[in-house]
C-alpha atoms as a PDB file:
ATOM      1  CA  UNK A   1     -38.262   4.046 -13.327  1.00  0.00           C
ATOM      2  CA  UNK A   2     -38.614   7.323 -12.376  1.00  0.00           C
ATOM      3  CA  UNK A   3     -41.467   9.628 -10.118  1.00  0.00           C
ATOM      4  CA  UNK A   4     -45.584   9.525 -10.440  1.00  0.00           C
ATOM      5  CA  UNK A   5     -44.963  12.987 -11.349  1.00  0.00           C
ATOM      6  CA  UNK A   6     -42.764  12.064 -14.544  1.00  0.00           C
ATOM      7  CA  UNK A   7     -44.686   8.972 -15.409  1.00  0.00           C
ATOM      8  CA  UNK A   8     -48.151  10.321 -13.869  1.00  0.00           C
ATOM      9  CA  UNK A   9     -50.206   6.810 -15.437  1.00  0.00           C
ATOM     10  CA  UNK A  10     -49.864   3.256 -15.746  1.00  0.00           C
ATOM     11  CA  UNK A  11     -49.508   3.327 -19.273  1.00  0.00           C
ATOM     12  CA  UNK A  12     -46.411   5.401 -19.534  1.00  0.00           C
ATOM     13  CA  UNK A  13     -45.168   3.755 -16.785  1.00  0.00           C
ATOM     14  CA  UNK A  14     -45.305   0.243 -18.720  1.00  0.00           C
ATOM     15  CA  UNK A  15     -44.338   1.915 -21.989  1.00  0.00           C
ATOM     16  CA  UNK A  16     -41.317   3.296 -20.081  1.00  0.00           C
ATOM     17  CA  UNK A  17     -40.881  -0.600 -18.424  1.00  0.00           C
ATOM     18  CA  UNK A  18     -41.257  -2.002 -21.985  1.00  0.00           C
ATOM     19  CA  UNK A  19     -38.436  -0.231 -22.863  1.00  0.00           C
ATOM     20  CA  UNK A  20     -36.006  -1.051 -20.681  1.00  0.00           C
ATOM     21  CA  UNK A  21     -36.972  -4.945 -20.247  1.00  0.00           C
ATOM     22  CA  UNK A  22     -37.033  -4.783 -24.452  1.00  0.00           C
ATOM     23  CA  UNK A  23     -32.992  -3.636 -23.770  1.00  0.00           C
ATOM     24  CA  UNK A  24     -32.423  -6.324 -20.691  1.00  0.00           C
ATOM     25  CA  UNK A  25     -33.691  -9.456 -22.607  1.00  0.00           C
ATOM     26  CA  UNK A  26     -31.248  -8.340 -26.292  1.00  0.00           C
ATOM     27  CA  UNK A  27     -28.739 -10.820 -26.352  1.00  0.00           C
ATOM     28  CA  UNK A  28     -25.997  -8.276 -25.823  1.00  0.00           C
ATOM     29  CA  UNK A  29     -27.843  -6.950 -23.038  1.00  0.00           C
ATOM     30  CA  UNK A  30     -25.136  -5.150 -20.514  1.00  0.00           C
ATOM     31  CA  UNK A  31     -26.596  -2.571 -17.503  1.00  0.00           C
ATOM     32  CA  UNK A  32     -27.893   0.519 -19.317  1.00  0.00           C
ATOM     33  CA  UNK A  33     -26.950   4.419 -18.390  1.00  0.00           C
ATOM     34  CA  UNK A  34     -29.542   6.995 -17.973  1.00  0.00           C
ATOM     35  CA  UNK A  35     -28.577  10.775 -18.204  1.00  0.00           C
ATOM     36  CA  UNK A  36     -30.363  13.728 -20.080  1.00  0.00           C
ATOM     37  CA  UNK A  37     -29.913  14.444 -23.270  1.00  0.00           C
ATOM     38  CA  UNK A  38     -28.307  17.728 -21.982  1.00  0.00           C
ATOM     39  CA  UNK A  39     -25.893  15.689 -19.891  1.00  0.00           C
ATOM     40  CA  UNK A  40     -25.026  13.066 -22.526  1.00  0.00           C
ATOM     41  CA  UNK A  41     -25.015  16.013 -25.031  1.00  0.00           C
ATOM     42  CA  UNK A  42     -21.540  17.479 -22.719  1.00  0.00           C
ATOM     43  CA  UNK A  43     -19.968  14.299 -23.234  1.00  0.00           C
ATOM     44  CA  UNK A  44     -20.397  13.592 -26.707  1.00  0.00           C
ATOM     45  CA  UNK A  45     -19.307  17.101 -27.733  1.00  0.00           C
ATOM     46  CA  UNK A  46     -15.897  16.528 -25.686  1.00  0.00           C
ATOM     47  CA  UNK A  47     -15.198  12.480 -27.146  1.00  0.00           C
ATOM     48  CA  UNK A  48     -16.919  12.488 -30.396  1.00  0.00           C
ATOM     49  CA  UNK A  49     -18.126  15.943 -31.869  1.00  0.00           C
ATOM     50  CA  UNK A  50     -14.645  16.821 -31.581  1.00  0.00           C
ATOM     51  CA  UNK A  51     -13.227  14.539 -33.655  1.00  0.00           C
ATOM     52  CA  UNK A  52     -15.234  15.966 -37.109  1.00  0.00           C
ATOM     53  CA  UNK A  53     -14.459  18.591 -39.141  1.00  0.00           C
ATOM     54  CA  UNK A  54     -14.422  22.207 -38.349  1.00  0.00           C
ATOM     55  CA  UNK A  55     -17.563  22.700 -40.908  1.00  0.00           C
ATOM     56  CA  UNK A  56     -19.083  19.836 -39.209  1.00  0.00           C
ATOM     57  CA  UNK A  57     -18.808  21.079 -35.454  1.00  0.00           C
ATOM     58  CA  UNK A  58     -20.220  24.344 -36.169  1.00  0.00           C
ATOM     59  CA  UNK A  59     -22.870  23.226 -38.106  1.00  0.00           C
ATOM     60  CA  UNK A  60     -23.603  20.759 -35.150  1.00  0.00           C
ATOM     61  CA  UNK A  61     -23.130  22.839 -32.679  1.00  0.00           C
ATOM     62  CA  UNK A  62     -25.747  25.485 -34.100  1.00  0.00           C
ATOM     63  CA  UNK A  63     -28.448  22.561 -34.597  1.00  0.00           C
ATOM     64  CA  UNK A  64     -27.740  21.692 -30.745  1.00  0.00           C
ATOM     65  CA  UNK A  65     -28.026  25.196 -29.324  1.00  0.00           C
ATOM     66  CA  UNK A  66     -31.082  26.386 -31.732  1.00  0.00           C
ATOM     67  CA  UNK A  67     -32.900  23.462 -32.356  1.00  0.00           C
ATOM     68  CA  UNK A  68     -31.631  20.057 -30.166  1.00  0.00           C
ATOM     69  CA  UNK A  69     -31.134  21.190 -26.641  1.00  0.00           C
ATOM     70  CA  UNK A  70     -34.324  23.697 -26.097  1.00  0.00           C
ATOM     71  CA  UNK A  71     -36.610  21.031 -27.002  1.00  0.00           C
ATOM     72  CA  UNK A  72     -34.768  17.441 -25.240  1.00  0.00           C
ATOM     73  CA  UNK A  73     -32.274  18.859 -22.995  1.00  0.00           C
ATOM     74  CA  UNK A  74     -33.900  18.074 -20.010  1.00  0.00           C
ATOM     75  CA  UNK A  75     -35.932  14.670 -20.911  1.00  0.00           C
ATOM     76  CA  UNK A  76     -34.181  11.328 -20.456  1.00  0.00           C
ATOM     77  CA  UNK A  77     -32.475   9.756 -23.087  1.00  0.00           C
ATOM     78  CA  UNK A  78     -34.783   6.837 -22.028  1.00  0.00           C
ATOM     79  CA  UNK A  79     -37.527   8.776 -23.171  1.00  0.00           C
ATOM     80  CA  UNK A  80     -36.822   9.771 -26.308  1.00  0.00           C
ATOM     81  CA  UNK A  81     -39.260   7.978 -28.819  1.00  0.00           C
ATOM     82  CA  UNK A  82     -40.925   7.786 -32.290  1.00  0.00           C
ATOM     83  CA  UNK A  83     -43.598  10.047 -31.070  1.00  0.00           C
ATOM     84  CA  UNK A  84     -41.637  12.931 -29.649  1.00  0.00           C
ATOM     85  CA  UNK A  85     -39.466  12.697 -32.759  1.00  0.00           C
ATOM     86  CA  UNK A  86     -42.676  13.476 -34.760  1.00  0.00           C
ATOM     87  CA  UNK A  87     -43.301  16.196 -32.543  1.00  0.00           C
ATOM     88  CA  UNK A  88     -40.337  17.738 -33.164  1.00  0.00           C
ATOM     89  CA  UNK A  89     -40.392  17.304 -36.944  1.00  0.00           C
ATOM     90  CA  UNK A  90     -44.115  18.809 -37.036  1.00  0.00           C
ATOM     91  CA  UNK A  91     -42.780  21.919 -34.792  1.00  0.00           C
ATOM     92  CA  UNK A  92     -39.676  22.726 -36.664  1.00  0.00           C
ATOM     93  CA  UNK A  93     -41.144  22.016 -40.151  1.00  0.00           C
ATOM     94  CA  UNK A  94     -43.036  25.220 -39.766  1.00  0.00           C
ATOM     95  CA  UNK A  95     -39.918  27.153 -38.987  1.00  0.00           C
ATOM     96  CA  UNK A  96     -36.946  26.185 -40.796  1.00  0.00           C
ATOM     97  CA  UNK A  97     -36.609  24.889 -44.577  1.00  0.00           C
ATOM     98  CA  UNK A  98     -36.333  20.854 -45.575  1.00  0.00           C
ATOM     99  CA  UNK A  99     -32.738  20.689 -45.654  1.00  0.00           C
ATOM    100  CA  UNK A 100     -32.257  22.112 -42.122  1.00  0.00           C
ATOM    101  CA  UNK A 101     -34.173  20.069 -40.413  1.00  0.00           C
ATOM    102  CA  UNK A 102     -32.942  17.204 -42.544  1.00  0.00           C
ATOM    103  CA  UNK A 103     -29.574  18.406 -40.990  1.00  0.00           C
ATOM    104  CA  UNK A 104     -30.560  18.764 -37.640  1.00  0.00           C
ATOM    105  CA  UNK A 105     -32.093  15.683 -37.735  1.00  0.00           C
ATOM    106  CA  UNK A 106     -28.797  14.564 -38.972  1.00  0.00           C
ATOM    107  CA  UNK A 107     -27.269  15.358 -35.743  1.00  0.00           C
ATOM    108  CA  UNK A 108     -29.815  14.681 -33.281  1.00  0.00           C
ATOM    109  CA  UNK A 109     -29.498  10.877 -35.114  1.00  0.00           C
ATOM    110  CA  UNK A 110     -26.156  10.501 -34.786  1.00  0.00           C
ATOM    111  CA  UNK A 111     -25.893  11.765 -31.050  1.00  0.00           C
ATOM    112  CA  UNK A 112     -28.866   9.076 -30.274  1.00  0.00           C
ATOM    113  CA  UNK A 113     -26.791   6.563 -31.821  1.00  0.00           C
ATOM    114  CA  UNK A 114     -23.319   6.948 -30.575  1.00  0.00           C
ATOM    115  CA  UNK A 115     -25.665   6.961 -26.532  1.00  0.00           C
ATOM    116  CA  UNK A 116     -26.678   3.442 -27.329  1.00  0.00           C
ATOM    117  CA  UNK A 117     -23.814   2.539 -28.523  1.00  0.00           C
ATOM    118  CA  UNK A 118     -21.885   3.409 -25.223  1.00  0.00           C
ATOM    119  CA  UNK A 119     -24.841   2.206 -23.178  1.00  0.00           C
ATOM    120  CA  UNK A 120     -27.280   4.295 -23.061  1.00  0.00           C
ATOM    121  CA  UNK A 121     -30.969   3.295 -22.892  1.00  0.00           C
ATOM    122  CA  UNK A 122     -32.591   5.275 -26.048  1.00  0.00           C
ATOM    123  CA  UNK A 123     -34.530   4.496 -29.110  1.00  0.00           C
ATOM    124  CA  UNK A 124     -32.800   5.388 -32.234  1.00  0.00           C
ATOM    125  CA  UNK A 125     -34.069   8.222 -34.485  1.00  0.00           C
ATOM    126  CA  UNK A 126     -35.340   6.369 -37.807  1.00  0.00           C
ATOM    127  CA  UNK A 127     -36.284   8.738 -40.394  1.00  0.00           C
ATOM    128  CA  UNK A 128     -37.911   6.573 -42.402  1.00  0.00           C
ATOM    129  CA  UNK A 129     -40.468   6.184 -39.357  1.00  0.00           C
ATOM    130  CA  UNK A 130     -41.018   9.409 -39.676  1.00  0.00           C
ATOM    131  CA  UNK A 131     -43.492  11.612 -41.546  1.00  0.00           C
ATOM    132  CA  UNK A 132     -41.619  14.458 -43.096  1.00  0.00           C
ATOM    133  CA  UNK A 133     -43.224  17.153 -45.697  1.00  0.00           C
ATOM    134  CA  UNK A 134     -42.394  16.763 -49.126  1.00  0.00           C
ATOM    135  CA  UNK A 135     -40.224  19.439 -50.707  1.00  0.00           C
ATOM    136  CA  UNK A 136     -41.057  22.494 -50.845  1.00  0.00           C
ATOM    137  CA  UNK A 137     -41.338  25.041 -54.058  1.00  0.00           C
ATOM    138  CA  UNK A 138     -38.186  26.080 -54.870  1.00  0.00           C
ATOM    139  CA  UNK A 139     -36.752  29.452 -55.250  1.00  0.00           C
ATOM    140  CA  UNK A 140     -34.756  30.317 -58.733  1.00  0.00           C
ATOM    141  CA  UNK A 141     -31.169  31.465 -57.270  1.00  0.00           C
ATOM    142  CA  UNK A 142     -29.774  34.843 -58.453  1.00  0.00           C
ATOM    143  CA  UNK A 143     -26.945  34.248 -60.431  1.00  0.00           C
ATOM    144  CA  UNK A 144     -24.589  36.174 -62.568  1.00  0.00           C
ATOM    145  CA  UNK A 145     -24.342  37.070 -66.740  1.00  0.00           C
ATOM    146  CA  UNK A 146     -20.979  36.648 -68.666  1.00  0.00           C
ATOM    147  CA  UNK A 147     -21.040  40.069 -68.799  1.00  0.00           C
ATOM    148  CA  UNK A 148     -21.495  41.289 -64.686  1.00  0.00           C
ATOM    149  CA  UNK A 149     -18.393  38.448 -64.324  1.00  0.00           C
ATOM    150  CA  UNK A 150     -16.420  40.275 -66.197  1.00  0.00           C
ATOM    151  CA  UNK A 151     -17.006  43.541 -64.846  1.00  0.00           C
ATOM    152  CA  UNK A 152     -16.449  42.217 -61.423  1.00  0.00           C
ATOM    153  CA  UNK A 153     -13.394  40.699 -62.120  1.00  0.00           C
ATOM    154  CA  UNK A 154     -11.906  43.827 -63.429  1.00  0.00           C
ATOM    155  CA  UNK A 155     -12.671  46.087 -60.622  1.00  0.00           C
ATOM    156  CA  UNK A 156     -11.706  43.741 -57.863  1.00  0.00           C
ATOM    157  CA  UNK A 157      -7.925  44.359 -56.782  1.00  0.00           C
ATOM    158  CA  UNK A 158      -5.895  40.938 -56.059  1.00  0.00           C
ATOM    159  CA  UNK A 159      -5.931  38.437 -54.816  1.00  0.00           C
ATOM    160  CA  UNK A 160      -9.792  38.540 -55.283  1.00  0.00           C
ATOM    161  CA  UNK A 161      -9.991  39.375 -58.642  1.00  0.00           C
ATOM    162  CA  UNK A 162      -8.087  36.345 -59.854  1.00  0.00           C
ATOM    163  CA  UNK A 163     -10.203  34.589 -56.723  1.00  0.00           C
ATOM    164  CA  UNK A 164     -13.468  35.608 -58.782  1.00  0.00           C
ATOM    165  CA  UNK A 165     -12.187  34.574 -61.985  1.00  0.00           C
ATOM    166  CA  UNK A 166     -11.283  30.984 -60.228  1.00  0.00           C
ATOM    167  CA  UNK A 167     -14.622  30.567 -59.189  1.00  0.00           C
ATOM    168  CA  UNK A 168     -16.324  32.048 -62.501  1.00  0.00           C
ATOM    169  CA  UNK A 169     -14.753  29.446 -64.688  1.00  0.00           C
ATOM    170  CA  UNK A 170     -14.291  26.693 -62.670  1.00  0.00           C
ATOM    171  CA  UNK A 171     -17.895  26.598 -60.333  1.00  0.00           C
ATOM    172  CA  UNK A 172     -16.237  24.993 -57.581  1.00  0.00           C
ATOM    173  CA  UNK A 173     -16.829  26.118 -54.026  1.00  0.00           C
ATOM    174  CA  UNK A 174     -15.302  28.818 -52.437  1.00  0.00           C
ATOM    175  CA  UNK A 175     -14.054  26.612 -49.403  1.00  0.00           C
ATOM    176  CA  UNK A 176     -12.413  24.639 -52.046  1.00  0.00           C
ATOM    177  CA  UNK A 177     -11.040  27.757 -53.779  1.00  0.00           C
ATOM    178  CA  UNK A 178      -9.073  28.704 -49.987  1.00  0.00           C
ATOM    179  CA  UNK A 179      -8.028  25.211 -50.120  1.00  0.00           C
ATOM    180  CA  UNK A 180      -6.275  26.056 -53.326  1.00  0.00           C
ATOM    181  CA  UNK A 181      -2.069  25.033 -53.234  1.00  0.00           C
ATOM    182  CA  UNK A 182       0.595  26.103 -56.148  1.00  0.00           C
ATOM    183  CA  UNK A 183       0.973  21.828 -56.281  1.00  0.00           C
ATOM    184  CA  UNK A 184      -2.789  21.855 -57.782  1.00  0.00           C
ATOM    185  CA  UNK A 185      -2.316  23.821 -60.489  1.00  0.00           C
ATOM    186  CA  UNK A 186      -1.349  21.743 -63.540  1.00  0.00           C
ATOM    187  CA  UNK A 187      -1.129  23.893 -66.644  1.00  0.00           C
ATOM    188  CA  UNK A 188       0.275  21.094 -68.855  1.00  0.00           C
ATOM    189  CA  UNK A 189      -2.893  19.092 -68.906  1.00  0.00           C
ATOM    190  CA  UNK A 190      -4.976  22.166 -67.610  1.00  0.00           C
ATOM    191  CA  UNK A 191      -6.714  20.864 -64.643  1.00  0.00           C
ATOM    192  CA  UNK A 192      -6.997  22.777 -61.485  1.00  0.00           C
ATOM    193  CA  UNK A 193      -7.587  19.081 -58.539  1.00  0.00           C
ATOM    194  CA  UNK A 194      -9.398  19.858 -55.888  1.00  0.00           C
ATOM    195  CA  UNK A 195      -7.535  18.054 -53.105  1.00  0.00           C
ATOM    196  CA  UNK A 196      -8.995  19.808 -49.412  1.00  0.00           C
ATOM    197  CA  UNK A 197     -11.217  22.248 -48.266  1.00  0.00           C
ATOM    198  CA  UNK A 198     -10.709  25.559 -45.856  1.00  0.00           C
ATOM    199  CA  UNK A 199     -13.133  26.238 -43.385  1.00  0.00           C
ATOM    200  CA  UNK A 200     -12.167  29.569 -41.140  1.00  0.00           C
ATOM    201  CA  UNK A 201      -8.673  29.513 -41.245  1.00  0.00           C
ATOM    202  CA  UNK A 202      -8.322  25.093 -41.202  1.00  0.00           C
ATOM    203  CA  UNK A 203      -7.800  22.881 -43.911  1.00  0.00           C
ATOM    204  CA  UNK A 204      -9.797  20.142 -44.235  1.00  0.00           C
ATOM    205  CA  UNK A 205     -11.185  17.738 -46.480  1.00  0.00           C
ATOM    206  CA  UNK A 206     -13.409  18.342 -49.553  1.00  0.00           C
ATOM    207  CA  UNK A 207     -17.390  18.724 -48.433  1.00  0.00           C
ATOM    208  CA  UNK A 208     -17.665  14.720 -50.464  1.00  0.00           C
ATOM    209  CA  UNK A 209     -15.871  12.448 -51.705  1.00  0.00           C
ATOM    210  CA  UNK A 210     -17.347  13.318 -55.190  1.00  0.00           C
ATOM    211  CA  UNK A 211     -15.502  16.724 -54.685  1.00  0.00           C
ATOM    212  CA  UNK A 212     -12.381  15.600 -54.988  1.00  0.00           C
ATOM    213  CA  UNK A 213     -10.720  15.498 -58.590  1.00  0.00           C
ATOM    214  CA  UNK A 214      -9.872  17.402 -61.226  1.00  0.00           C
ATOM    215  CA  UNK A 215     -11.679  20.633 -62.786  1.00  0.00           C
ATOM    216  CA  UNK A 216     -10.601  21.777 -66.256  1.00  0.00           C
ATOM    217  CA  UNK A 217      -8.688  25.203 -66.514  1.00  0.00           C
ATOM    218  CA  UNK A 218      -9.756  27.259 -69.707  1.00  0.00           C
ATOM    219  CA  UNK A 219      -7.448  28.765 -71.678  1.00  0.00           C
ATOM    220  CA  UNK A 220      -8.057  32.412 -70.075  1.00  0.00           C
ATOM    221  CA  UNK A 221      -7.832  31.271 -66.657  1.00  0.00           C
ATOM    222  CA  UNK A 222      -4.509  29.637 -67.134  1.00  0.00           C
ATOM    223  CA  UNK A 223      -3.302  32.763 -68.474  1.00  0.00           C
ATOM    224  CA  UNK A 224      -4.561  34.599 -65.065  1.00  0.00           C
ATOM    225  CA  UNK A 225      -3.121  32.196 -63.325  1.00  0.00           C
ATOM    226  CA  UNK A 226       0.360  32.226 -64.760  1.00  0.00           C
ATOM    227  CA  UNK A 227       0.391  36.068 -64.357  1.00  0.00           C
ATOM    228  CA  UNK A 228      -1.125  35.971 -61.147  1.00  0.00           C
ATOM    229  CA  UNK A 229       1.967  33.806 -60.173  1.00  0.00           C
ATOM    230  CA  UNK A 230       4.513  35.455 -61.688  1.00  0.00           C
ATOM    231  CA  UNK A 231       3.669  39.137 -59.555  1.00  0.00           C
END
């Protein structure tokens, strides 16, 4: 199970052995791996991270190299537990807001599950066995009058200007906005549909499936548009 120096008393040592006889006596019991979460971390990147979307790997890969990998790294995926979970939620509530750890939590969860599902000996990350701290006062967001809209859309030279006005009338996102084709544009029933999403450069799809549809195209903007097409 492992060295006196990693598992230095008795009760760790049967905690450990609980473990693994727990995984030996399931039903669909086959011979567990063991590997680091580092190690495991290498291979999951490569044959599963891969496979997301551009958004979603870099997002992932930040929580990994910021957050993930300086704290579990180098313990055993056989380790991992309720308690160190906590441990990490208590230490990186004090340093990053609710929604990134929810997020990093996100991806530490769905690493942890895709190792036991190829055979790995883990526990999974539950957060509802977790204690997590209740939001958190929030911030009123800057935002901008009729009147500084306006004024930004005139001084801006194309194609941002008729970017801005996209975005002023419509409020959809600006990955959305780059995802933007001539086919999308329908100016007999006036609806701009929001079909994919650009993330540096790639198309992908929209951030939810709630994204995708149709937004309504004022008057003015379909006049922007039309000239914006015809130069």
């Amino acid at each position: 199970m492992g060295t006196k120096e990693a598992i230095p008393t008795a009760r760790l040592a049967r905690r450990r052995l609980d473990l693994i006889l727990a995984n030996i006596n399931s039903p669909d019991y086959r011979p567990g791996r063991v590997a680091t979460l580092a190690e495991f971390c290498e291979r999951w990147r490569v044959q599963a991270l891969s496979q997301r979307k551009p958004s979603t790997i870099l997002a992932a890969q930040a929580h990994l190299r910021t957050h993930i990998l300086p704290r579990f790294g180098d313990v055993l995926l056989s380790d991992l537990g309720v308690e160190g979970y906590q441990t990490f939620v208590a230490a990186l509530s004090r340093r990053v807001a609710r929604k990134t750890l929810l997020n990093v939590l996100g991806t530490l969860s769905t690493m942890v599950k895709s190792a036991r599902k190829w055979g790995y000996i883990c526990q999974p990350l539950e957060l509802s066995e977790l204690v997590i701290q209740g939001s958190v006062e929030r911030i009123a967001q800057r935002f901008f009058s009729a009147e500084e809209v306006k004024r930004t859309i005139a001084e801006a030279s194309e194609p941002f200007a008729t970017m801005f006005a996209i975005l002023g009338m419509t409020g959809i996102r600006a990955g959305e906005l780059l995802g933007l084709k001539v086919e999308d544009l329908d100016f007999e029933r006036r609806s701009i549909f929001i079909r994919r999403s650009a993330c540096r450069g790639n198309l992908q799809t929209t951030k939810s499936k709630g994204s995708t549809g149709a937004s309504p195209m004022p008057e003015p903007l379909a006049a922007v548009l039309k000239l914006y097409l015809e130069t």
